[in-house]
PDB file of N, CA and C in Angstrom:
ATOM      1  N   UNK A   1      -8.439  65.577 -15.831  1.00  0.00           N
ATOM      2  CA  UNK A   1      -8.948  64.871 -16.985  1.00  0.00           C
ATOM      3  C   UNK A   1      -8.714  65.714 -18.229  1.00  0.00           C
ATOM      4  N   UNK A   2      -8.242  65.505 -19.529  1.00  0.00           N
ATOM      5  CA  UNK A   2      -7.933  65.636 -20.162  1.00  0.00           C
ATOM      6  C   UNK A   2      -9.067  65.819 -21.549  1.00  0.00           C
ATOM      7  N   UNK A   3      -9.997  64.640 -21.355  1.00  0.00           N
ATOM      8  CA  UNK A   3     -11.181  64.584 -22.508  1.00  0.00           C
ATOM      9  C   UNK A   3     -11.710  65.748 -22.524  1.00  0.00           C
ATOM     10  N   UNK A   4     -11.807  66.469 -23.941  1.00  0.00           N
ATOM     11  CA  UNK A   4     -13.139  67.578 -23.882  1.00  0.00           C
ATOM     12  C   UNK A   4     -14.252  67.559 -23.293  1.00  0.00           C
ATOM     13  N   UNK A   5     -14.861  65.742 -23.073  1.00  0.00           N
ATOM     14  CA  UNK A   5     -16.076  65.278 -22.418  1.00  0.00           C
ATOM     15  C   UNK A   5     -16.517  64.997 -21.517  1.00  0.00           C
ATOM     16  N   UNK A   6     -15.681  65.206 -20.685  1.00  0.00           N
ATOM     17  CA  UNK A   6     -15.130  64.694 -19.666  1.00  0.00           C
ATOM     18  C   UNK A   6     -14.783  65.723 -18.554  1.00  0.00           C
ATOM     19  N   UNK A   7     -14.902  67.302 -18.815  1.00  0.00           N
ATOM     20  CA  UNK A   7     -13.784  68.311 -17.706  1.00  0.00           C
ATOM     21  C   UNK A   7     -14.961  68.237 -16.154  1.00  0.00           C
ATOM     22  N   UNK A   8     -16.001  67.548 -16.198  1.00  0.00           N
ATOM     23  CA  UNK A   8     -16.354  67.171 -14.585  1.00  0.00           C
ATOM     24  C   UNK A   8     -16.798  66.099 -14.108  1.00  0.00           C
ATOM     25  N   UNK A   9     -17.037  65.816 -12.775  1.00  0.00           N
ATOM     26  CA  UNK A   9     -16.582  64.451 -12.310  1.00  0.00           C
ATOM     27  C   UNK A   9     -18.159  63.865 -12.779  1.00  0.00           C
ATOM     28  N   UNK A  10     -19.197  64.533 -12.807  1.00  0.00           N
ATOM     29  CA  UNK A  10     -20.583  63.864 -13.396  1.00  0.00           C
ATOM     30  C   UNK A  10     -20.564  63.802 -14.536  1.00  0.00           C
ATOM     31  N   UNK A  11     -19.669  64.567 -15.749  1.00  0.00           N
ATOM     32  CA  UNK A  11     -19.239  64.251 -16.631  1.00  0.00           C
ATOM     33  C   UNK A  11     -19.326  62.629 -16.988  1.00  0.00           C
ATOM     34  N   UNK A  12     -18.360  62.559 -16.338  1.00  0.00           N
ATOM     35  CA  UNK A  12     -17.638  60.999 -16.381  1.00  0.00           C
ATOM     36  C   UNK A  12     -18.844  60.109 -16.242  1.00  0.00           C
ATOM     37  N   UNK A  13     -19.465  59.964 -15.370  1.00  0.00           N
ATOM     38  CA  UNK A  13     -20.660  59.429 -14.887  1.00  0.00           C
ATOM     39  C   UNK A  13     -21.915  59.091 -16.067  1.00  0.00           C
ATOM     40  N   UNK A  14     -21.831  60.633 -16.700  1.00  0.00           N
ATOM     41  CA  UNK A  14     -22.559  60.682 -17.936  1.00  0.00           C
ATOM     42  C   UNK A  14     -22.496  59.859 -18.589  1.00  0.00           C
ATOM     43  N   UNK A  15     -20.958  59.581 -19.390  1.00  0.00           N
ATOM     44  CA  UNK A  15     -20.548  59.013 -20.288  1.00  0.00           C
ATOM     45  C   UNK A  15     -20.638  57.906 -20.072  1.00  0.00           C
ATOM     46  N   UNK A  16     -20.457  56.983 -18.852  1.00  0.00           N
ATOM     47  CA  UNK A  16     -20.664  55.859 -18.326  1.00  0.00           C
ATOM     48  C   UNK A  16     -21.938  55.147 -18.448  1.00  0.00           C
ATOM     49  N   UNK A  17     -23.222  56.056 -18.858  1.00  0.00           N
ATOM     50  CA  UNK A  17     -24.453  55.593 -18.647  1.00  0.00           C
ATOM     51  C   UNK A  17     -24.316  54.556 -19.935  1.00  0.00           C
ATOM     52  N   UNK A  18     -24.825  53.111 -19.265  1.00  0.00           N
ATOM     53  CA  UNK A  18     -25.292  52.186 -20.329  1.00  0.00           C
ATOM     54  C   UNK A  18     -24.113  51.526 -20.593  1.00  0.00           C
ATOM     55  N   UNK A  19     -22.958  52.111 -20.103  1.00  0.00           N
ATOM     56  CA  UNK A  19     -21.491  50.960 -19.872  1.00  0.00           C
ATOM     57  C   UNK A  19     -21.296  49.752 -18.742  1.00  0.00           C
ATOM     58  N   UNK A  20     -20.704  49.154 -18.619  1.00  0.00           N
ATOM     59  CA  UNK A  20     -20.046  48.615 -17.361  1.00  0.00           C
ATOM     60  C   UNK A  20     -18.823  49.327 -16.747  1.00  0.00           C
ATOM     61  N   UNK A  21     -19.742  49.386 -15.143  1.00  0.00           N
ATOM     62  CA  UNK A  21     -18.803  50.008 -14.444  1.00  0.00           C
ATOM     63  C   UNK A  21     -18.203  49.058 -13.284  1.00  0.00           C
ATOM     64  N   UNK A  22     -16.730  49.312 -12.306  1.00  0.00           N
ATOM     65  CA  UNK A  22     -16.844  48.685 -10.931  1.00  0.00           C
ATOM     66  C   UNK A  22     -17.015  49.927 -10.098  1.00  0.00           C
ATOM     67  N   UNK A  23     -17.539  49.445  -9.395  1.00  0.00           N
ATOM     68  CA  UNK A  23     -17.828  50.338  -8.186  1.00  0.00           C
ATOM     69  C   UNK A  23     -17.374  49.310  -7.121  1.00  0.00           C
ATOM     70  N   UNK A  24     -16.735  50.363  -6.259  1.00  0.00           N
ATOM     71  CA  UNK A  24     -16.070  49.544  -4.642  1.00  0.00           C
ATOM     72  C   UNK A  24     -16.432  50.457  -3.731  1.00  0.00           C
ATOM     73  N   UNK A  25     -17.309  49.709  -2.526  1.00  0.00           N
ATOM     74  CA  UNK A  25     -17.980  50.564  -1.497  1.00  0.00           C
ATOM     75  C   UNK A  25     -17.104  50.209  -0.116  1.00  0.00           C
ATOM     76  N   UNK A  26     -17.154  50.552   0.626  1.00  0.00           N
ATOM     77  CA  UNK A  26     -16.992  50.817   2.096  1.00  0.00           C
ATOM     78  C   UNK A  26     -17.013  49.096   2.864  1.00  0.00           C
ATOM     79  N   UNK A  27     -16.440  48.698   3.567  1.00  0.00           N
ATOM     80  CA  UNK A  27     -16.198  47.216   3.611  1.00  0.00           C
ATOM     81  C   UNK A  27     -15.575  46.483   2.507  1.00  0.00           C
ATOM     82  N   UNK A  28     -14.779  47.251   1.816  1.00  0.00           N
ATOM     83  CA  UNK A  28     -14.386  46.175   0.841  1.00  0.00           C
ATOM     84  C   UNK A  28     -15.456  45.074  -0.318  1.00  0.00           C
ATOM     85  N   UNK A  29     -16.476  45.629  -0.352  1.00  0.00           N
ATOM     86  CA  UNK A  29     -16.995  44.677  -0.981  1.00  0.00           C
ATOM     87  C   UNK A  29     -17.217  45.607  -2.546  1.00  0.00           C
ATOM     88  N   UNK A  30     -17.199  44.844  -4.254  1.00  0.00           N
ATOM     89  CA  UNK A  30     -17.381  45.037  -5.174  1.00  0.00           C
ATOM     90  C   UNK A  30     -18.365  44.821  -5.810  1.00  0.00           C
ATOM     91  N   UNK A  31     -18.974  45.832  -6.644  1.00  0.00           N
ATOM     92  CA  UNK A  31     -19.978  45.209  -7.712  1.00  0.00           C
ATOM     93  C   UNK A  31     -19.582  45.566  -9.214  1.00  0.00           C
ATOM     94  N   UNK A  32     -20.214  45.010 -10.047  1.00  0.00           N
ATOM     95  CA  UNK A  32     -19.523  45.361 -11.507  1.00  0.00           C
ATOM     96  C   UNK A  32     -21.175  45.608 -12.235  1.00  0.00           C
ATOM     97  N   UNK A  33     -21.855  46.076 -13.074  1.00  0.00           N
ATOM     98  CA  UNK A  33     -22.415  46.349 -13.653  1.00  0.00           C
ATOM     99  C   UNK A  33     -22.742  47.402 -14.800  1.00  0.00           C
ATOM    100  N   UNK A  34     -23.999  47.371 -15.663  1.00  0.00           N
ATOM    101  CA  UNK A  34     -24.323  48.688 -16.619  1.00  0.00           C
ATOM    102  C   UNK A  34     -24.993  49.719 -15.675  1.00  0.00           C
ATOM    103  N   UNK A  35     -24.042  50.483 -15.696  1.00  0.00           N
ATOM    104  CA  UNK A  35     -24.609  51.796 -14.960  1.00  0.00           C
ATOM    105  C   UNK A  35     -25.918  52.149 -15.963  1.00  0.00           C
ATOM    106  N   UNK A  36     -27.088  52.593 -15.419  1.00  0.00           N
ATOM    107  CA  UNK A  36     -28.261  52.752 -15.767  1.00  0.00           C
ATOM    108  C   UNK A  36     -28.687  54.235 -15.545  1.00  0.00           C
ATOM    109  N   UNK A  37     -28.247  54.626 -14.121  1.00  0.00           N
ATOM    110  CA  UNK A  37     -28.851  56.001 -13.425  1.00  0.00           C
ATOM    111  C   UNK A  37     -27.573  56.398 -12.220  1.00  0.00           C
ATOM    112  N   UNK A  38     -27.649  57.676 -12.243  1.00  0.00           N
ATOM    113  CA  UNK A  38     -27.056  58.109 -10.644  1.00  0.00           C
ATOM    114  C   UNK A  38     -27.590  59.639 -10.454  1.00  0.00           C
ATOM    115  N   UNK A  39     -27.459  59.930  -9.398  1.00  0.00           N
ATOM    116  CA  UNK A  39     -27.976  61.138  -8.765  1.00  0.00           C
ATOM    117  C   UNK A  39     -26.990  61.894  -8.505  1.00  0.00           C
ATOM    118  N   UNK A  40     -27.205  63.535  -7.508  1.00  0.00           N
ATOM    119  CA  UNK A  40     -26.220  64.114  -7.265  1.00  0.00           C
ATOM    120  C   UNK A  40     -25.310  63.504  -5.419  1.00  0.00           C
ATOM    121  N   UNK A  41     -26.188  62.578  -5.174  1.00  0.00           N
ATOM    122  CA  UNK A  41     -25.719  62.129  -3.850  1.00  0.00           C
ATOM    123  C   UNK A  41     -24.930  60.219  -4.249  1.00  0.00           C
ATOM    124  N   UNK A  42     -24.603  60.589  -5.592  1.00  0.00           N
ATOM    125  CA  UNK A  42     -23.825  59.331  -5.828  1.00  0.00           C
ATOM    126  C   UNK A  42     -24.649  58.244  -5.602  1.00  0.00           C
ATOM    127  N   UNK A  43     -26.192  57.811  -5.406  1.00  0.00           N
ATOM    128  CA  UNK A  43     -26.960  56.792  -5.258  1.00  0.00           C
ATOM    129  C   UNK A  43     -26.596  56.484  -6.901  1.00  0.00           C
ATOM    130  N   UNK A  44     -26.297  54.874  -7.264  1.00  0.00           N
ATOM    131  CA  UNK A  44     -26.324  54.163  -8.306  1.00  0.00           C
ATOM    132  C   UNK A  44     -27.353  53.144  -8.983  1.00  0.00           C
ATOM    133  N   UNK A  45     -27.144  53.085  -9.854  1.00  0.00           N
ATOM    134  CA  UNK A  45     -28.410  52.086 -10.701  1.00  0.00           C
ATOM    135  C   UNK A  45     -27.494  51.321 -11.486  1.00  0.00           C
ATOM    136  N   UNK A  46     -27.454  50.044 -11.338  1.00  0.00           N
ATOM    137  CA  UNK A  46     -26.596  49.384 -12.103  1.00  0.00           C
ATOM    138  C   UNK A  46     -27.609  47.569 -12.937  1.00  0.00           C
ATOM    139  N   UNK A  47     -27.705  47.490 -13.792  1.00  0.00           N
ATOM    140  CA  UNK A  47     -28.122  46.683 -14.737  1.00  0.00           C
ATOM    141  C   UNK A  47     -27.330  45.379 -14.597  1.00  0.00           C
ATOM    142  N   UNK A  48     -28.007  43.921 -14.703  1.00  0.00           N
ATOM    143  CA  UNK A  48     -26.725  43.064 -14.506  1.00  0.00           C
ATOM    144  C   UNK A  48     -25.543  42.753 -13.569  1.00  0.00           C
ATOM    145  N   UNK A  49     -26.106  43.274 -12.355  1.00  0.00           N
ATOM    146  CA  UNK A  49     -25.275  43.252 -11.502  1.00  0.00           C
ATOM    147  C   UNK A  49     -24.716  42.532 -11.297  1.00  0.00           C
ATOM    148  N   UNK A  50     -23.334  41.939 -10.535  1.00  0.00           N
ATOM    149  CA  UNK A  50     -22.946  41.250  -9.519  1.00  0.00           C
ATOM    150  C   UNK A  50     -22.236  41.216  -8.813  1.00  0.00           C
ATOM    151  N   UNK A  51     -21.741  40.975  -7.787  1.00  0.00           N
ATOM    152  CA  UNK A  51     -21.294  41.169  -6.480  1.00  0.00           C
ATOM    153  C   UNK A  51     -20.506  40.539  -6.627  1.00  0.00           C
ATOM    154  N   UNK A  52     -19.057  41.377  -6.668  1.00  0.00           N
ATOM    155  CA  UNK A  52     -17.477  40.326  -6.753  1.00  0.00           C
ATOM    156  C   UNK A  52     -16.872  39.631  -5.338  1.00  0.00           C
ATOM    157  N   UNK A  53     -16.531  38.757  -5.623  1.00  0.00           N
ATOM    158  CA  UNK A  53     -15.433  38.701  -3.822  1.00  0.00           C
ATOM    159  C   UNK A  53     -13.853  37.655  -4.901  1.00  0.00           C
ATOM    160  N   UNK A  54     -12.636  38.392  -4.446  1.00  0.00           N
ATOM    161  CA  UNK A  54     -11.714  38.262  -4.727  1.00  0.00           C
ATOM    162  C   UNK A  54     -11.291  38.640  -6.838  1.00  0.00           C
ATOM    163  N   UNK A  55     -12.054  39.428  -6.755  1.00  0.00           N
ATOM    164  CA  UNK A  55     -12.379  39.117  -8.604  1.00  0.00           C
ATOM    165  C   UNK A  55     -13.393  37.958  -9.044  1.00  0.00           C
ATOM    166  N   UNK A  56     -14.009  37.578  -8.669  1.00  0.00           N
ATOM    167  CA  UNK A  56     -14.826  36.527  -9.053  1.00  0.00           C
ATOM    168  C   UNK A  56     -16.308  36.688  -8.871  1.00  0.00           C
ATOM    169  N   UNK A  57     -17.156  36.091  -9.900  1.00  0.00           N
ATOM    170  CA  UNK A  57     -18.916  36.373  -9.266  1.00  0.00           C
ATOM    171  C   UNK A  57     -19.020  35.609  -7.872  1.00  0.00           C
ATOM    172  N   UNK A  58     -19.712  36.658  -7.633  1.00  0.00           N
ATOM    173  CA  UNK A  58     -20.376  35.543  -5.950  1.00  0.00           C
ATOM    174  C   UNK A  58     -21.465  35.460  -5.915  1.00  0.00           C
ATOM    175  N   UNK A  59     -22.338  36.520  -6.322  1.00  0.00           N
ATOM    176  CA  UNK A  59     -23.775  36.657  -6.472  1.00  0.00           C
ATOM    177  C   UNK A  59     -24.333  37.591  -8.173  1.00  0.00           C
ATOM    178  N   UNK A  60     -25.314  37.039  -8.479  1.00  0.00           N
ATOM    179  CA  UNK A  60     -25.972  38.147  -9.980  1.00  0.00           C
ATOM    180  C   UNK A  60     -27.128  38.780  -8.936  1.00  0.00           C
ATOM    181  N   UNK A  61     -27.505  39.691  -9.858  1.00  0.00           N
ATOM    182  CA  UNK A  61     -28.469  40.629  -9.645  1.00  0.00           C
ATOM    183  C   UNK A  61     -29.153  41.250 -10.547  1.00  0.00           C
ATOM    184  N   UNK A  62     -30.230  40.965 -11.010  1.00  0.00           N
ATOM    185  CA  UNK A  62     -31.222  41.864 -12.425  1.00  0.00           C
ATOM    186  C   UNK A  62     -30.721  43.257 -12.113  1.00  0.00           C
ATOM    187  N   UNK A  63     -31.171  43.795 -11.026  1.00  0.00           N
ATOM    188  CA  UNK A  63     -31.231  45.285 -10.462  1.00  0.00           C
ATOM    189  C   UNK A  63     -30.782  45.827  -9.353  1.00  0.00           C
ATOM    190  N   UNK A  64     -30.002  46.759  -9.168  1.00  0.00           N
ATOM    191  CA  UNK A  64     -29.377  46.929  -7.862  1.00  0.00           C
ATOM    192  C   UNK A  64     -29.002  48.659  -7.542  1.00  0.00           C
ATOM    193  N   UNK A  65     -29.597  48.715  -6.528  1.00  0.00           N
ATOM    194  CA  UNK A  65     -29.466  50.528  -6.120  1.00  0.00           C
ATOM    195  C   UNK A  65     -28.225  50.503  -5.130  1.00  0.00           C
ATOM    196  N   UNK A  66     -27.251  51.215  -5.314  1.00  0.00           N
ATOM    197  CA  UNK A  66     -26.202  51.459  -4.469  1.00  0.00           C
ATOM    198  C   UNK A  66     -26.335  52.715  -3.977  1.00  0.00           C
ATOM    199  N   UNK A  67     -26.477  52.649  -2.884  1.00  0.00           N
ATOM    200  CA  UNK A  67     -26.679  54.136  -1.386  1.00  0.00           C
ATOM    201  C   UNK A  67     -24.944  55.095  -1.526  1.00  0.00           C
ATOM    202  N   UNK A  68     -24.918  56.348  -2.290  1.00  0.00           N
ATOM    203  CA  UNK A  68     -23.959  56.929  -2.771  1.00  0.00           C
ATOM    204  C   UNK A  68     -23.116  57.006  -1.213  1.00  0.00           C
ATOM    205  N   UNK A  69     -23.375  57.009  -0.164  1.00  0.00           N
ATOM    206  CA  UNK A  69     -22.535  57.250   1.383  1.00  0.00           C
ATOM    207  C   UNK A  69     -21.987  55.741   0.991  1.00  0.00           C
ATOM    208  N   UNK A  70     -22.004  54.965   0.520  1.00  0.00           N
ATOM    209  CA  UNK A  70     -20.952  53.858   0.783  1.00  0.00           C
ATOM    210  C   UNK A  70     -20.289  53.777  -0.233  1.00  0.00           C
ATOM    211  N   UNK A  71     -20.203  54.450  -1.357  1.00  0.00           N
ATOM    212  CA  UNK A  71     -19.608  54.651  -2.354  1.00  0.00           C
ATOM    213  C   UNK A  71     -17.728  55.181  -2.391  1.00  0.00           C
ATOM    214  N   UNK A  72     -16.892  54.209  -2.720  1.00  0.00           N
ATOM    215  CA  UNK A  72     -15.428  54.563  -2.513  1.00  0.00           C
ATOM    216  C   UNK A  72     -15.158  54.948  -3.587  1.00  0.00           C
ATOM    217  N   UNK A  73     -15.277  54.458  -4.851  1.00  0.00           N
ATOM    218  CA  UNK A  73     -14.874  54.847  -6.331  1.00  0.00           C
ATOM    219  C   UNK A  73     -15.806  53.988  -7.372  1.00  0.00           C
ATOM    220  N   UNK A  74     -15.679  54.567  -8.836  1.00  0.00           N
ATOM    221  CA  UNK A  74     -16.288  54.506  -9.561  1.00  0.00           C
ATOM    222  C   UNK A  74     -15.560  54.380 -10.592  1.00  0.00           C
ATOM    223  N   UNK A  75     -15.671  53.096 -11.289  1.00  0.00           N
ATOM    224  CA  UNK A  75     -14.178  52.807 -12.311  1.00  0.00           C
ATOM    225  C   UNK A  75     -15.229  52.679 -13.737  1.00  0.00           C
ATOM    226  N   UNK A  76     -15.021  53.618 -14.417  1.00  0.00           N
ATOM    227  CA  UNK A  76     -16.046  53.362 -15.987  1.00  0.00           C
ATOM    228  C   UNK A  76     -14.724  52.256 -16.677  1.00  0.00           C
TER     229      UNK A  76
END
C-alpha cells in the first residue's frame, strides 16, 4: 500500500469506519454495508446491511455482526 494512511492492514479498516464496505465470507456468500466497528479477530459491525446473492439484494439488515473466522476479504 502506498497511502501514508494506510501502511497497515487495520489501517485500512480504520479508514473504512463509517464507509461502505463488501465483505465476502467462506461459502461464497456477500454482504455490503457501513462498517461501524471491528476488532483484532476481524469480528465486523456493519450498518445497513445486506446480504448479496449474484450482485443483487436478497435480504436488508439494520445490524449485523460478522464472526472474523469466516471472513475472506474486505473491500473498502
Amino acid at each position: 500500500m502506498n497511502t501514508p494512511n494506510a501502511s497497515r492492514p487495520f489501517d485500512l479498516l480504520s479508514n473504512a469506519i463509517g464507509k461502505p464496505v463488501l465483505v465476502e465470507l467462506k461459502g461464497n456468500v456477500s454482504f455490503r454495508g457501513n462498517l461501524k466497528a471491528f476488532d483484532v479477530h476481524m469480528n465486523l459491525v456493519l450498518e445497513d446491511a445486506e446480504k448479496l446473492e449474484d450482485g443483487h439484494t436478497k435480504n436488508k439488515y439494520g445490524k449485523l455482526l460478522l464472526r472474523g473466522d469466516n471472513v475472506l476479504f474486505i473491500s473498502p
